[in-house]
Protein backbone atom coordinates (compact mmCIF):
# COMPACT_ATOMS: atom_id res chain seq x y z
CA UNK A 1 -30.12 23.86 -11.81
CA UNK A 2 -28.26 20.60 -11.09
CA UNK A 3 -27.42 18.54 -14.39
CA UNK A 4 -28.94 14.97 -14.26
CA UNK A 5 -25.82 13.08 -15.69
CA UNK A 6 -25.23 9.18 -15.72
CA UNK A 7 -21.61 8.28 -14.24
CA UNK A 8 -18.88 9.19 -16.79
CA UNK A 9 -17.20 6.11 -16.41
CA UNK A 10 -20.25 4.03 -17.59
CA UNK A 11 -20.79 6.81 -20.56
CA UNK A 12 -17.21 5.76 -21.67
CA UNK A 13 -18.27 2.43 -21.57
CA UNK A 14 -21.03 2.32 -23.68
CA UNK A 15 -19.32 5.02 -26.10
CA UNK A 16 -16.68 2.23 -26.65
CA UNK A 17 -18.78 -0.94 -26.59
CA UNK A 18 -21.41 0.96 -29.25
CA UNK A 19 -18.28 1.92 -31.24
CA UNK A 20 -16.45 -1.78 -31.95
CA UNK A 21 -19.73 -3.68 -30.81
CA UNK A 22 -17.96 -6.02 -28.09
CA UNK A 23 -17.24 -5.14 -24.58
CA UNK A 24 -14.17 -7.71 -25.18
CA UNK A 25 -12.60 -4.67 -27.84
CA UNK A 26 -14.40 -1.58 -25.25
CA UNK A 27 -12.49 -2.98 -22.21
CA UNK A 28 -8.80 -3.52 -23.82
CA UNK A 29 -9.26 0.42 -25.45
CA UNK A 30 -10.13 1.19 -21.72
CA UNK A 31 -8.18 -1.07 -20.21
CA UNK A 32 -10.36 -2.80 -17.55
CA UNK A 33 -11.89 -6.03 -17.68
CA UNK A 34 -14.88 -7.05 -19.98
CA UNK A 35 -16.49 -7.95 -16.38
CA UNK A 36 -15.98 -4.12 -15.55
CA UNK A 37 -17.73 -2.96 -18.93
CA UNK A 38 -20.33 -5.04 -18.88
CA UNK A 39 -21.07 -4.06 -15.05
CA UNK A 40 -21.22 -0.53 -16.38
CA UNK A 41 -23.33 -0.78 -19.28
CA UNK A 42 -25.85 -2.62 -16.95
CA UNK A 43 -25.79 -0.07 -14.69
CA UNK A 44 -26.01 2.98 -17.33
CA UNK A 45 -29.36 0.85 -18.58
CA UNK A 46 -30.86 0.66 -15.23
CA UNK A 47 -30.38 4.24 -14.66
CA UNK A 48 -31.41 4.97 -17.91
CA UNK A 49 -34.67 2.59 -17.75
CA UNK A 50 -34.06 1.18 -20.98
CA UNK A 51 -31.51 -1.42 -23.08
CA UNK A 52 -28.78 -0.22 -24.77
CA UNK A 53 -27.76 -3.53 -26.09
CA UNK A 54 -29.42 -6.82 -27.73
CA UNK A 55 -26.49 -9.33 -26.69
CA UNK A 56 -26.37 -11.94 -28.97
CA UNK A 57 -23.69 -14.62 -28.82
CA UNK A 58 -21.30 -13.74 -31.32
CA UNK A 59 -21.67 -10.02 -30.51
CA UNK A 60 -23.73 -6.87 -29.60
CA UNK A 61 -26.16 -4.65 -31.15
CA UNK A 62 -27.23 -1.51 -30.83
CA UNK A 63 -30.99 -1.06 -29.46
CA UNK A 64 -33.19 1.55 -31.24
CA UNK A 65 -32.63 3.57 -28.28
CA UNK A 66 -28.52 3.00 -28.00
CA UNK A 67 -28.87 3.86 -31.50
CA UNK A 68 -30.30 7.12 -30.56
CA UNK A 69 -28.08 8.39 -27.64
CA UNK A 70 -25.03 7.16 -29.05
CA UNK A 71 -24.45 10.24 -31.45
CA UNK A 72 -25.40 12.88 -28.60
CA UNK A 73 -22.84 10.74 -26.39
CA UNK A 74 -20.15 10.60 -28.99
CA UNK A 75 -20.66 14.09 -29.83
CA UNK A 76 -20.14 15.22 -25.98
CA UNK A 77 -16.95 13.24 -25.49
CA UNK A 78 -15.64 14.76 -29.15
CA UNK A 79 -15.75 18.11 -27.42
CA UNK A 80 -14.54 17.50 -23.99
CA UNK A 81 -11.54 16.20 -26.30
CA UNK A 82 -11.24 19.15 -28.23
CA UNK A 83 -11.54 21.74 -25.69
CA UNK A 84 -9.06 19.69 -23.52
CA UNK A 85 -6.96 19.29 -27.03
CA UNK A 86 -6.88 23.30 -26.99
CA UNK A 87 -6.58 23.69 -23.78
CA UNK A 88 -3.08 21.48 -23.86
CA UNK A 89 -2.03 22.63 -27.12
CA UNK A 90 -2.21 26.52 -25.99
CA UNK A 91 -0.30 25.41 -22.97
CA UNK A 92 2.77 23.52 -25.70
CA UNK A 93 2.87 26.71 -27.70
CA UNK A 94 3.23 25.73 -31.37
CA UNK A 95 3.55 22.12 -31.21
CA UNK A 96 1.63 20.55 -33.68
CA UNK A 97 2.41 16.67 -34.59
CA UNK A 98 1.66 14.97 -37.87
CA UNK A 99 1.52 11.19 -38.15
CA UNK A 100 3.30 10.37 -41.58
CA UNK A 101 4.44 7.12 -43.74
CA UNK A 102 7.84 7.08 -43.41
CA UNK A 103 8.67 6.93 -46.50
CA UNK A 104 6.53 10.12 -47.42
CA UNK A 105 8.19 11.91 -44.41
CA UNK A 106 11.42 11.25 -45.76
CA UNK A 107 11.00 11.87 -49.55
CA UNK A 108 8.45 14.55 -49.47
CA UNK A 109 7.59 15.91 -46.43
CA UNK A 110 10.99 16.27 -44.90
CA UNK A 111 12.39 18.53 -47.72
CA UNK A 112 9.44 20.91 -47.41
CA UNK A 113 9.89 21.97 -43.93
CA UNK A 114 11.68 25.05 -44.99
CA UNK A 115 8.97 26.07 -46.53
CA UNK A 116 6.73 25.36 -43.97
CA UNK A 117 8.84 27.27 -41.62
CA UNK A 118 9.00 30.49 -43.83
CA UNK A 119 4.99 30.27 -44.49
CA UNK A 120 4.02 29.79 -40.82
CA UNK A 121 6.93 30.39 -38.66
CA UNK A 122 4.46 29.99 -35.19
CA UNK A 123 3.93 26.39 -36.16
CA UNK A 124 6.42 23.77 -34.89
CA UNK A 125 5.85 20.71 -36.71
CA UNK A 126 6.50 17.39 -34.96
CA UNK A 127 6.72 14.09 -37.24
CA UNK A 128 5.82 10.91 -36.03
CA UNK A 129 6.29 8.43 -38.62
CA UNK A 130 4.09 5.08 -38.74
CA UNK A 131 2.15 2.71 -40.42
CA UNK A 132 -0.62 2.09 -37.95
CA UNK A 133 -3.80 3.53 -38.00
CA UNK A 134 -4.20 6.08 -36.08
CA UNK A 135 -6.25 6.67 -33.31
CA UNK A 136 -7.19 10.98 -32.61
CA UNK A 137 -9.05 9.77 -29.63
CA UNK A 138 -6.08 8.04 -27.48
CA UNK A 139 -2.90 9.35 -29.75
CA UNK A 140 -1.64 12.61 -29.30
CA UNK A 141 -1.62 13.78 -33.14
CA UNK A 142 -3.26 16.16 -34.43
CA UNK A 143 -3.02 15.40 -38.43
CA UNK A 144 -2.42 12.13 -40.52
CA UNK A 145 -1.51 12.02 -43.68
CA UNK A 146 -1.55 8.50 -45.50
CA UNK A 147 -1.22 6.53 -48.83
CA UNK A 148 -5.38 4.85 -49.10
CA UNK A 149 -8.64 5.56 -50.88
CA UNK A 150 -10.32 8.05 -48.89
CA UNK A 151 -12.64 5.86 -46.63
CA UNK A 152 -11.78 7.79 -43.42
CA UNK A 153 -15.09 7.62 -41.24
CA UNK A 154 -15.74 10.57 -39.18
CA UNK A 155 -12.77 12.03 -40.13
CA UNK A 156 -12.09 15.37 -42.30
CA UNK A 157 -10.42 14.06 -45.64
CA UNK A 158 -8.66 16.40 -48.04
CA UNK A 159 -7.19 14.49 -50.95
CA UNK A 160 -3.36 15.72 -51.72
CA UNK A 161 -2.20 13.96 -54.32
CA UNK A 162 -2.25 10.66 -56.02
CA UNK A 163 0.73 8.38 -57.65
CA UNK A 164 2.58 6.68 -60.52
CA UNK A 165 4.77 4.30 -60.79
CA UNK A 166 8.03 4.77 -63.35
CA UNK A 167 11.67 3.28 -63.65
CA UNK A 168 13.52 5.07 -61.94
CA UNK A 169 17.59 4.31 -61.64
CA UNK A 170 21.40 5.74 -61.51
CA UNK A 171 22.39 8.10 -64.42
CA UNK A 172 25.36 5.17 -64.77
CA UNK A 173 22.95 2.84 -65.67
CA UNK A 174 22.19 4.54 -68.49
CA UNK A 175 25.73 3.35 -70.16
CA UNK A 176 27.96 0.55 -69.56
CA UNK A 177 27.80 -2.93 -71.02
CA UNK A 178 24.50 -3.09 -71.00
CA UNK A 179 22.80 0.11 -71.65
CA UNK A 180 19.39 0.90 -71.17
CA UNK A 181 18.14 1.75 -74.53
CA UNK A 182 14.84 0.47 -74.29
CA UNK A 183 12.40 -1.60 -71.76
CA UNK A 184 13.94 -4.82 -73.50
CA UNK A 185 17.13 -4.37 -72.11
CA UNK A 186 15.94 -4.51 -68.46
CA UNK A 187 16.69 -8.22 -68.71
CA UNK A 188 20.50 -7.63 -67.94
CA UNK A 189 19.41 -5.40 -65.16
CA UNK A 190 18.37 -6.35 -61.18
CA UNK A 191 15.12 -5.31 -60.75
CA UNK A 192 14.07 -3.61 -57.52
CA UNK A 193 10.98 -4.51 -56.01
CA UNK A 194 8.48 -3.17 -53.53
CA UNK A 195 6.80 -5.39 -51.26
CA UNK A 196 5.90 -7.93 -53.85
CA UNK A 197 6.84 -8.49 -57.51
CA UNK A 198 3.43 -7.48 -58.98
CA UNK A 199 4.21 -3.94 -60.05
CA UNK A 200 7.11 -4.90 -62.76
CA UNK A 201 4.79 -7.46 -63.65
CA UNK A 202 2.19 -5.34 -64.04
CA UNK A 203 4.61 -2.58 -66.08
CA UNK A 204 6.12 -5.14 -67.95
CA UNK A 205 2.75 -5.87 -69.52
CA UNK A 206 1.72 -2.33 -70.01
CA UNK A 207 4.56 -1.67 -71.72
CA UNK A 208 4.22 -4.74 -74.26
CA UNK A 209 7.34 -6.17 -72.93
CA UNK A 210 8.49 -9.69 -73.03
CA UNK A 211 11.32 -12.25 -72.11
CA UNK A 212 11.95 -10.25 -68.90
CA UNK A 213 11.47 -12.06 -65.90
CA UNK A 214 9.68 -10.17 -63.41
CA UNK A 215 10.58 -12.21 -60.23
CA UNK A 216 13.79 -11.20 -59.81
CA UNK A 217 15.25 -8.86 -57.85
CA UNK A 218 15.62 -8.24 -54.51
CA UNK A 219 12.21 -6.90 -52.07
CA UNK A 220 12.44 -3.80 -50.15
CA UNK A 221 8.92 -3.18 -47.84
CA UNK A 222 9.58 0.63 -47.26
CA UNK A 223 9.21 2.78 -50.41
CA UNK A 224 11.98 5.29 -49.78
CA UNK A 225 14.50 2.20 -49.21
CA UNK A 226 13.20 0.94 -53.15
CA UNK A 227 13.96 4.81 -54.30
CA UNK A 228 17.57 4.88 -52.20
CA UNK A 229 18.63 1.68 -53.58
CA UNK A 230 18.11 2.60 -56.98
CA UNK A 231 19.81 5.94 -56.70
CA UNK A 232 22.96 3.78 -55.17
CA UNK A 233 23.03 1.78 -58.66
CA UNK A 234 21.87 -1.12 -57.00
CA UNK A 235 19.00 -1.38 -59.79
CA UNK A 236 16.19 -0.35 -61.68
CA UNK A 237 13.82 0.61 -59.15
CA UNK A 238 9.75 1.00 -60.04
CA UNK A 239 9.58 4.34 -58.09
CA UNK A 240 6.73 6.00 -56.66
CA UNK A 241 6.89 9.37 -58.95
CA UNK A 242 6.43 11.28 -56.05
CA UNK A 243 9.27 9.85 -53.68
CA UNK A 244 11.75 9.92 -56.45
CA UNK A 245 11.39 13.40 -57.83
CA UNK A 246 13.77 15.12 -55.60
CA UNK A 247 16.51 12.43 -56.76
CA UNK A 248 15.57 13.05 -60.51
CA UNK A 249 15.98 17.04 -59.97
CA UNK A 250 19.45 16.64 -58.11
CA UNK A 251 20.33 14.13 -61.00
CA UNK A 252 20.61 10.77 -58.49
CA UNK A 253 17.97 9.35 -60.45
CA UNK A 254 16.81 9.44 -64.31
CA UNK A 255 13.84 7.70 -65.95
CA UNK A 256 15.10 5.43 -68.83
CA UNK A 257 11.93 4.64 -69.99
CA UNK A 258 8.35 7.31 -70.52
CA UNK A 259 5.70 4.75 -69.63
CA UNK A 260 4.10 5.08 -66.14
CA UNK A 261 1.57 3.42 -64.14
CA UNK A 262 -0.75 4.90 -62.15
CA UNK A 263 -1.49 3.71 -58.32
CA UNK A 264 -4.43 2.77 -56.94
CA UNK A 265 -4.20 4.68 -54.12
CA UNK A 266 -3.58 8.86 -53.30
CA UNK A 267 -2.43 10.22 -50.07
CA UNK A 268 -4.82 11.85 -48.27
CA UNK A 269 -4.41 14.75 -45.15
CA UNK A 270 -7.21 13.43 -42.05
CA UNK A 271 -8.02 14.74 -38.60
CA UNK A 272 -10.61 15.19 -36.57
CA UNK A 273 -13.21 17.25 -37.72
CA UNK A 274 -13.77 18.73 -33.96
CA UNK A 275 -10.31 20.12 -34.28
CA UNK A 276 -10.25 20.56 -38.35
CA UNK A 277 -10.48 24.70 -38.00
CA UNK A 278 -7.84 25.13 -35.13
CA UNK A 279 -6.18 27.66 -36.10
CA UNK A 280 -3.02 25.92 -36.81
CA UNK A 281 -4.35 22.87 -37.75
CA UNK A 282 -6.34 24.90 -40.72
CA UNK A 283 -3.26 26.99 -41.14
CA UNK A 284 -0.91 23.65 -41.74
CA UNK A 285 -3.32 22.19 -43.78
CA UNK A 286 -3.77 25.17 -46.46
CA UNK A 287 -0.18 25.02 -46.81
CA UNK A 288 0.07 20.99 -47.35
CA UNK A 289 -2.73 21.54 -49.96
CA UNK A 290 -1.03 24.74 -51.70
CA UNK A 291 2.07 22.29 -51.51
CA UNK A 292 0.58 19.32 -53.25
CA UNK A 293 -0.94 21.40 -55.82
CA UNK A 294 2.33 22.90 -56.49
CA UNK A 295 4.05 19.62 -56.49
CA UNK A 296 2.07 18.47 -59.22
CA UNK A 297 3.29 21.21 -61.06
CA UNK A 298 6.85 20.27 -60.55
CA UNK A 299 6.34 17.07 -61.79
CA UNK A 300 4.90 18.33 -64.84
CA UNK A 301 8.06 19.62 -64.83
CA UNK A 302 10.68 17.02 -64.71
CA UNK A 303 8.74 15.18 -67.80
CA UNK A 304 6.82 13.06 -65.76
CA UNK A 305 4.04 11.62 -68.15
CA UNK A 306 0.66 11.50 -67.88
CA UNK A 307 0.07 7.90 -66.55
CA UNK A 308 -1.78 5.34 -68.66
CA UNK A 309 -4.08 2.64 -67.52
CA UNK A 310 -2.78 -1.05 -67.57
CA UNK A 311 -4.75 -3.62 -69.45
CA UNK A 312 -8.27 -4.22 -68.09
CA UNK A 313 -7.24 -7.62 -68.11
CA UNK A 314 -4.43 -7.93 -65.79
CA UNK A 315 -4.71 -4.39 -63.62
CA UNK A 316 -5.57 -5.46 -60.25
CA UNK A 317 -5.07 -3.53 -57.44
CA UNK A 318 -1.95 -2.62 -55.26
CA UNK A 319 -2.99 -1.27 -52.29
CA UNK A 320 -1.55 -3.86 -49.83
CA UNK A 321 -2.58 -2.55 -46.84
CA UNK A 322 -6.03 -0.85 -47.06
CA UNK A 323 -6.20 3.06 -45.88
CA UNK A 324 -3.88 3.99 -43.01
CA UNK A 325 -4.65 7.11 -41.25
């Protein structure tokens, strides 16, 4: 029996239109012009016999009945991807590519591949680092694995870990002229900062400590760089617990101080879920959860704290750039 299908190209179309809601957004993803879209569309309605769209002037909406085929469409196109993702990915062997913060590749990731390697020897894993959202549908990655809070739509989530924030700094630091003794004495010390000066400020009041000005210091935007810096004896770094612990068990890095701050934000493993139970794909990502769990443990065991909440009245948040997957 033949199949009574609509032209694929206009499908595509409408798939991308319904999902930002502007043919302006569906034709640069597709690269065409928004005259080209909105030919299609208006032809997949006529051979449809009904409106997909209510076009209104500062945008689109969905009709009851785009509403309605837009899952079965999206659903089709998620498998033609996946069975085309297999397809390729049997043809690569192995290869399986992660999209990672750099700073989490680098401090975390990076010194776990040996692991890895040992636990599932038929996986190569490729790193891409970034800081851009991913997209599954036009990137070729097969897991992300970001700093947000969760809100990944239509993606699987698993939650790995999530953060504190603790001075972190060079064992030589620790004596000198002006030794750190307690959180007073940070103001005879540079103060590292990432991206903005609102975490010291933020520790600074947690910890009940004053006459320590919190807007000095130089501003690193990459994580690691904060962590690096710090283990140079360039300063007392605020260090994300998790990027710094490998420095504080080879002894680059101590914590003067026990008070930590937690983080808004956890990282969090996403992909597709038409490609979550690959085999290697589900294979990678019971190891990066056995891993996380274990790394919690370790942790535990270089004496990092349980971290305490800041003051209700001056804890605002730090995410600075909303979830990333």
């Amino acid at each position: 029996m033949t199949r009574r299908l609509p032209p694929l190209s206009a499908l595509r179309a409408f798939e991308a239109a319904a999902r930002h809601l502007s043919f302006t957004r569906a034709a640069g993803e597709l690269h065409v012009t928004q005259t080209a879209i909105s030919h299609q569309i208006r032809a997949l309605e006529e051979y449809l016999g009904v409106r997909l769209f209510r076009r209104l002037p500062r945008g689109l909406l969905l009709t009851e009945e785009g509403q309605i085929y837009l899952p079965a469409i999206r659903d089709a196109f998620d498998r033609i991807a996946a069975a085309t993702g297999e397809l390729v990915a049997a043809r690569a062997g192995g290869a399986l590519t992660a999209s990672v913060l750099p700073s989490f590749a680098s401090k975390w990731l990076v010194p776990r591949l040996g692991r890895l390697r040992d636990a599932h020897p038929e996986v190569d894993l490729r790193i891409s680092t970034s800081l851009h959202l991913v997209d599954f549908a036009r990137e070729d990655v097969d897991i992300g694995i970001r700093m947000g809070r969760g809100h990944y739509h239509g993606l699987r989530v698993d939650r790995l870990f999530g953060e504190v924030l603790t001075p972190v700094c060079s064992p030589a630091l620790l004596e000198g002229s002006h030794p750190l003794r307690q959180p007073a004495d940070l103001r005879h010390h540079v103060l590292l900062h990432e991206d903005d000066h609102t975490g010291w400020q933020l520790w600074l009041e947690l910890a009940g400590v004053e006459g320590v000005d919190a807007t000095r210091g130089p501003i690193l935007t990459d994580a690691s760089m904060v962590v690096q810096a710090a283990a140079e004896g360039h300063g007392i770094a605020l260090g994300r617990a998790s990027l710094a612990a490998w420095d504080i068990a080879a002894g680059r890095l101590v914590r003067p101080f026990d008070v930590s701050m937690p983080h808004d934000l956890a990282y969090y493993l996403v992909c597709p879920k038409a490609t979550a139970e690959r085999p290697r794909i589900a294979a990678v990502r019971a190891w990066l959860l056995a891993e996380a769990a274990a790394y919690a443990r370790e942790l535990s065991a270089l004496a990092v704290p349980p971290a305490v909440s800041p003051p209700a009245t001056t804890a605002r948040p730090l995410d600075r750039a909303g979830d990333r997957p």
